[in-house]
PDB file of N, CA and C in Angstrom:
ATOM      1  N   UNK A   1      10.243   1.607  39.242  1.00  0.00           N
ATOM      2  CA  UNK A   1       9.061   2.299  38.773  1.00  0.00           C
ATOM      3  C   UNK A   1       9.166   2.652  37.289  1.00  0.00           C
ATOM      4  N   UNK A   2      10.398   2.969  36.690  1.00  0.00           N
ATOM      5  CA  UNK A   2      10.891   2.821  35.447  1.00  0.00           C
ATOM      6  C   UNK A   2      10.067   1.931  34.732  1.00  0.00           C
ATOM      7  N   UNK A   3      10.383   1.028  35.054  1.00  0.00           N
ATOM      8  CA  UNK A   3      10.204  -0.265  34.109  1.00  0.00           C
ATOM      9  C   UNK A   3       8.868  -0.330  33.849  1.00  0.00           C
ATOM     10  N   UNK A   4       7.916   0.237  34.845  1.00  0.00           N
ATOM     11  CA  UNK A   4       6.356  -0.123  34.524  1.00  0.00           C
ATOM     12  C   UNK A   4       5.929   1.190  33.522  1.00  0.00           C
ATOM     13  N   UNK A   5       6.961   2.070  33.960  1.00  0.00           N
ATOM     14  CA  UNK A   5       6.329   3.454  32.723  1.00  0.00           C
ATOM     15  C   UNK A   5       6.865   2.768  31.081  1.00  0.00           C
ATOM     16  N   UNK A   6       8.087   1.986  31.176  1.00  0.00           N
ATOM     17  CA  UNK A   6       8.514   1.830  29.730  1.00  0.00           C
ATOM     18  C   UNK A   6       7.883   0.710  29.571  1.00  0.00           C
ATOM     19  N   UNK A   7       7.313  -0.352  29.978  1.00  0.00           N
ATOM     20  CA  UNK A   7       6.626  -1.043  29.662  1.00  0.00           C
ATOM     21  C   UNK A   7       5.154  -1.127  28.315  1.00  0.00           C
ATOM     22  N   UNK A   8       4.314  -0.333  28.883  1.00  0.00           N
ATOM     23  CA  UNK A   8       2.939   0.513  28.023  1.00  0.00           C
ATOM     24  C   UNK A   8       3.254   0.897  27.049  1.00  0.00           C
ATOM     25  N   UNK A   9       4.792   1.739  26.962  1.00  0.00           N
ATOM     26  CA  UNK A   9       5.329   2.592  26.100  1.00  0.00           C
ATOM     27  C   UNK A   9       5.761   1.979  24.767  1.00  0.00           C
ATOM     28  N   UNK A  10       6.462   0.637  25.139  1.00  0.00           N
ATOM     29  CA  UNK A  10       7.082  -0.078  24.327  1.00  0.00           C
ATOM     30  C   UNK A  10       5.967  -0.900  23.422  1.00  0.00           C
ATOM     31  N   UNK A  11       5.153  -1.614  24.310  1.00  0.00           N
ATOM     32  CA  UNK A  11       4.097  -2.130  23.641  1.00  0.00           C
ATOM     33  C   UNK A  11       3.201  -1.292  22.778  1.00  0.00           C
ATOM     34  N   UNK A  12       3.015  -0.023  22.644  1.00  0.00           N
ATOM     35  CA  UNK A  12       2.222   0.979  22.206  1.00  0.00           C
ATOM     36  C   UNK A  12       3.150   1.449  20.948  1.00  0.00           C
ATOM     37  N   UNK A  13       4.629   1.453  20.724  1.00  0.00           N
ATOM     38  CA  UNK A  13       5.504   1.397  19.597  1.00  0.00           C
ATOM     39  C   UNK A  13       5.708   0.330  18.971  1.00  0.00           C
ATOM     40  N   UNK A  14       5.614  -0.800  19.680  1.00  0.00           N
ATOM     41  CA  UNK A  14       5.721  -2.042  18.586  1.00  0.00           C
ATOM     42  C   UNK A  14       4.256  -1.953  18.254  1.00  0.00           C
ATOM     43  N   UNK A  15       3.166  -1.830  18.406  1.00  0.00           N
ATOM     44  CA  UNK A  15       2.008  -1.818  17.920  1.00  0.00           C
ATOM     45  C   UNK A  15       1.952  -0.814  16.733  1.00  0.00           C
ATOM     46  N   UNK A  16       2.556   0.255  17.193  1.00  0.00           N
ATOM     47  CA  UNK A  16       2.547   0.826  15.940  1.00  0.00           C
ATOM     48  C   UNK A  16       3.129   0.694  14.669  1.00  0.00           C
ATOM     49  N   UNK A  17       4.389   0.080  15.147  1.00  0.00           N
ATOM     50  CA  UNK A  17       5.587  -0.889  13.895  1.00  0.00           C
ATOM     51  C   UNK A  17       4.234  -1.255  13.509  1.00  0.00           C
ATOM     52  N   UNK A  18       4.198  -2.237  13.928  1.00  0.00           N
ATOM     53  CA  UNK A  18       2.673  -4.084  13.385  1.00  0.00           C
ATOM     54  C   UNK A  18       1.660  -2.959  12.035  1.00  0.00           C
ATOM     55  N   UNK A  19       1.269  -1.690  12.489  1.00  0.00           N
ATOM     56  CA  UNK A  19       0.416  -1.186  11.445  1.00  0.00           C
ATOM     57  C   UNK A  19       1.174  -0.585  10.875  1.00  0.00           C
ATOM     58  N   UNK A  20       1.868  -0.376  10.883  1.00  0.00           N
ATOM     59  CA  UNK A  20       2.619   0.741  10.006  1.00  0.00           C
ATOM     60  C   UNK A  20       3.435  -0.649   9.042  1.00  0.00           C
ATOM     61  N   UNK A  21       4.167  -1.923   9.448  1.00  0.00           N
ATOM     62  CA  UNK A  21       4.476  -2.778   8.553  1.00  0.00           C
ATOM     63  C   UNK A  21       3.307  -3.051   7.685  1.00  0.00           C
ATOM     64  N   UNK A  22       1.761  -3.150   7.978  1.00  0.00           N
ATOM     65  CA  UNK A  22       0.831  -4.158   7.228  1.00  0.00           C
ATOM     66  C   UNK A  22       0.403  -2.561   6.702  1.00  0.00           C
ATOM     67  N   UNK A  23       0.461  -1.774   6.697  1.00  0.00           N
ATOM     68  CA  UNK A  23       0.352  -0.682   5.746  1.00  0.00           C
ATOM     69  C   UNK A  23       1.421  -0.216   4.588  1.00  0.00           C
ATOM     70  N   UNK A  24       2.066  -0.883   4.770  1.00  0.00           N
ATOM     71  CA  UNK A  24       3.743  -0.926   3.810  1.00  0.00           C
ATOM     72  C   UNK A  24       3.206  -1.931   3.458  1.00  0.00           C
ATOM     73  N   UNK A  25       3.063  -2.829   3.221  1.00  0.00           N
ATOM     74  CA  UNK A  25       2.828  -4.276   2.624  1.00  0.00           C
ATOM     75  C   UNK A  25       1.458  -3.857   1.617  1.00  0.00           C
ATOM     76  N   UNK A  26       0.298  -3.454   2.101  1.00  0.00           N
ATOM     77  CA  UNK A  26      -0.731  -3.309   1.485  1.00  0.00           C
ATOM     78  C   UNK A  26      -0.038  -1.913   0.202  1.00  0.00           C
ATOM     79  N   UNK A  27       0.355  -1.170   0.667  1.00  0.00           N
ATOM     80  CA  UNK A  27       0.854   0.043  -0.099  1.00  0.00           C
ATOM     81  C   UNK A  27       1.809  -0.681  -1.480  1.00  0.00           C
ATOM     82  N   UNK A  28       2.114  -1.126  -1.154  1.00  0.00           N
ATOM     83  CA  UNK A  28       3.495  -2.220  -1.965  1.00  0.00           C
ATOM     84  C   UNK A  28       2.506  -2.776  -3.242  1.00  0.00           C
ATOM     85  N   UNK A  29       1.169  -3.493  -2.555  1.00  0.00           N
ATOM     86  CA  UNK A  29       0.562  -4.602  -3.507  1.00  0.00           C
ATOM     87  C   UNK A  29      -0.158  -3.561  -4.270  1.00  0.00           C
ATOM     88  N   UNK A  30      -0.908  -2.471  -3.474  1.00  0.00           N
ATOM     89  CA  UNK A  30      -1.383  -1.816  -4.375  1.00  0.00           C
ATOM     90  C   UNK A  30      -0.895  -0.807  -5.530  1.00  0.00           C
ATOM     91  N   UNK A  31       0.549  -0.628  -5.441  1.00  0.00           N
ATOM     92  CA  UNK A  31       1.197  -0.219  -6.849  1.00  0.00           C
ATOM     93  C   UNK A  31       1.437  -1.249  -7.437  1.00  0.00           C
ATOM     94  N   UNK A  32       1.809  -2.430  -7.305  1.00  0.00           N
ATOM     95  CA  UNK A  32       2.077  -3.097  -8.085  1.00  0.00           C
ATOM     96  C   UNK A  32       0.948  -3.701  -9.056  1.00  0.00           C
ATOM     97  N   UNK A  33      -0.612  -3.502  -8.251  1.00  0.00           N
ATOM     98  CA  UNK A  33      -1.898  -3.909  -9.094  1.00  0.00           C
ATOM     99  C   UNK A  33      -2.081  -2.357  -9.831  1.00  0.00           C
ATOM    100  N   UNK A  34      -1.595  -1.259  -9.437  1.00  0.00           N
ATOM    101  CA  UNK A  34      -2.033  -0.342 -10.340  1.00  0.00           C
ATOM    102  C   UNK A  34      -0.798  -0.299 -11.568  1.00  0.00           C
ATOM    103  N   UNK A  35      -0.058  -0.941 -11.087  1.00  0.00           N
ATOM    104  CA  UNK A  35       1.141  -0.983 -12.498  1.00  0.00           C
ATOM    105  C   UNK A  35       0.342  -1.394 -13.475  1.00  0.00           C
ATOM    106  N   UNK A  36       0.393  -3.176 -12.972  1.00  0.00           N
ATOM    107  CA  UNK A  36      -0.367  -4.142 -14.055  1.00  0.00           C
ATOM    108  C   UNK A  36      -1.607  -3.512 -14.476  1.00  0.00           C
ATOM    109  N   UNK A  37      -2.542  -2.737 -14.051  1.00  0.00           N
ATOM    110  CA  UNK A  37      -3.567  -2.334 -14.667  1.00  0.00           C
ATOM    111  C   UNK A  37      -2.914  -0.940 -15.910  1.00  0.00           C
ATOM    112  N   UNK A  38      -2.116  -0.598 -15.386  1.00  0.00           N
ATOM    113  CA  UNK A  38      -1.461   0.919 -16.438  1.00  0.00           C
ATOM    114  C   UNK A  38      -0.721   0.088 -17.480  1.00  0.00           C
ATOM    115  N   UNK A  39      -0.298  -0.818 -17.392  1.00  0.00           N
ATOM    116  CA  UNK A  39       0.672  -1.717 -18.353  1.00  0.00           C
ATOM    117  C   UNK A  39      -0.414  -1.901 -19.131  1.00  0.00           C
ATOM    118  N   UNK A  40      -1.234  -3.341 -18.589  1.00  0.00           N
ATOM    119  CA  UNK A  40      -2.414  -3.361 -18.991  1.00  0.00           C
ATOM    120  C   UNK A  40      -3.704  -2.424 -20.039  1.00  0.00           C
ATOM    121  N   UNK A  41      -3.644  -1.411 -19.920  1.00  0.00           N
ATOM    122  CA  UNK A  41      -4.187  -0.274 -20.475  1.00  0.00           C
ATOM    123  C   UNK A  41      -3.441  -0.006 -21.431  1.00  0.00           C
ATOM    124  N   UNK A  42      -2.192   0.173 -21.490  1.00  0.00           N
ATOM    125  CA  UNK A  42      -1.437   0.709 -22.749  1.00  0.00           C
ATOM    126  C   UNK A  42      -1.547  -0.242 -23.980  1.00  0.00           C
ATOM    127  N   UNK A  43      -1.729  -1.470 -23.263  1.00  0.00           N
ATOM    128  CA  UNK A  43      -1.731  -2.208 -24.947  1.00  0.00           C
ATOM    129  C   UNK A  43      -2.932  -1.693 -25.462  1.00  0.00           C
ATOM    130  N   UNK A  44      -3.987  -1.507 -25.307  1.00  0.00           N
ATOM    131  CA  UNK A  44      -5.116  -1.143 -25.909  1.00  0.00           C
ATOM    132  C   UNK A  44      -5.424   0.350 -25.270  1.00  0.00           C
ATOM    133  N   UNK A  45      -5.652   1.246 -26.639  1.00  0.00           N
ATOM    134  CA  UNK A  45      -6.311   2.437 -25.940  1.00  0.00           C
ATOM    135  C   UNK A  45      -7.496   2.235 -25.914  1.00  0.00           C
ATOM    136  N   UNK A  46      -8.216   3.178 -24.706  1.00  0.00           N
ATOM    137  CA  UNK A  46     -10.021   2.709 -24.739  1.00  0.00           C
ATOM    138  C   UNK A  46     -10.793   2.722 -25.819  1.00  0.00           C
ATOM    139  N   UNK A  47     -11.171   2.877 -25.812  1.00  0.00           N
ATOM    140  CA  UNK A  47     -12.752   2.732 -27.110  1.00  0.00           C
ATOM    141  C   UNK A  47     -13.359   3.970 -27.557  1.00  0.00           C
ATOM    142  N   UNK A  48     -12.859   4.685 -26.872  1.00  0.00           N
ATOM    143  CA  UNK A  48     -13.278   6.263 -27.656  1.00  0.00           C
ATOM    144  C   UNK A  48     -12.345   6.966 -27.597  1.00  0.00           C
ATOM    145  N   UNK A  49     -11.256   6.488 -27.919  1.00  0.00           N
ATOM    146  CA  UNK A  49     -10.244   7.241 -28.255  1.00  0.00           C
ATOM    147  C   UNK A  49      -9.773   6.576 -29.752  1.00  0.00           C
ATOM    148  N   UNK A  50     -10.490   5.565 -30.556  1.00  0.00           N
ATOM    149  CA  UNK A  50     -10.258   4.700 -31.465  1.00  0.00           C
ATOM    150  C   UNK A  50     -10.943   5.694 -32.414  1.00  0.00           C
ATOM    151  N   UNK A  51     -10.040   5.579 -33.428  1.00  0.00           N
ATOM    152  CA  UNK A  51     -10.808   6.749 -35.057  1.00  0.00           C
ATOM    153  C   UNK A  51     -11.848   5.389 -35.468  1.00  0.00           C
ATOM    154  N   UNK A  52     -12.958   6.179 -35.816  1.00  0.00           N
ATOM    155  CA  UNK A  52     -14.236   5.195 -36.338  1.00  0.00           C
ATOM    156  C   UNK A  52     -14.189   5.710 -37.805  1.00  0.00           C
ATOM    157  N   UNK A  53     -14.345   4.823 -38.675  1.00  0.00           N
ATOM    158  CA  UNK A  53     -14.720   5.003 -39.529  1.00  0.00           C
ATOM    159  C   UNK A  53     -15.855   5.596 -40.698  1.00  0.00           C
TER     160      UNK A  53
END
């Protein structure tokens, strides 16, 4: 009778691994696109932060 209670149980923790990996993965890409955009940004400051003449 064991086996049918750990059964549900197990499948319901590896399911949660499965989102919790593709939420680590997405989390991952999205610092690495907000790097390149902050890198990105530093070479140029915006446009109103430029002294006008």
């Amino acid at each position: 009778m064991s086996d049918n209670v750990d059964d549900p149980v197990l499948e319901q923790l590896r399911a949660l691994r499965g989102g919790r990996d593709r939420i680590e993965s997405e989390s991952r890409e999205l610092a690495a696109r907000l790097a390149s955009l902050g890198t990105s940004s530093m070479a140029s400051p915006p446009k109103s932060s430029r002294i006008r003449p």
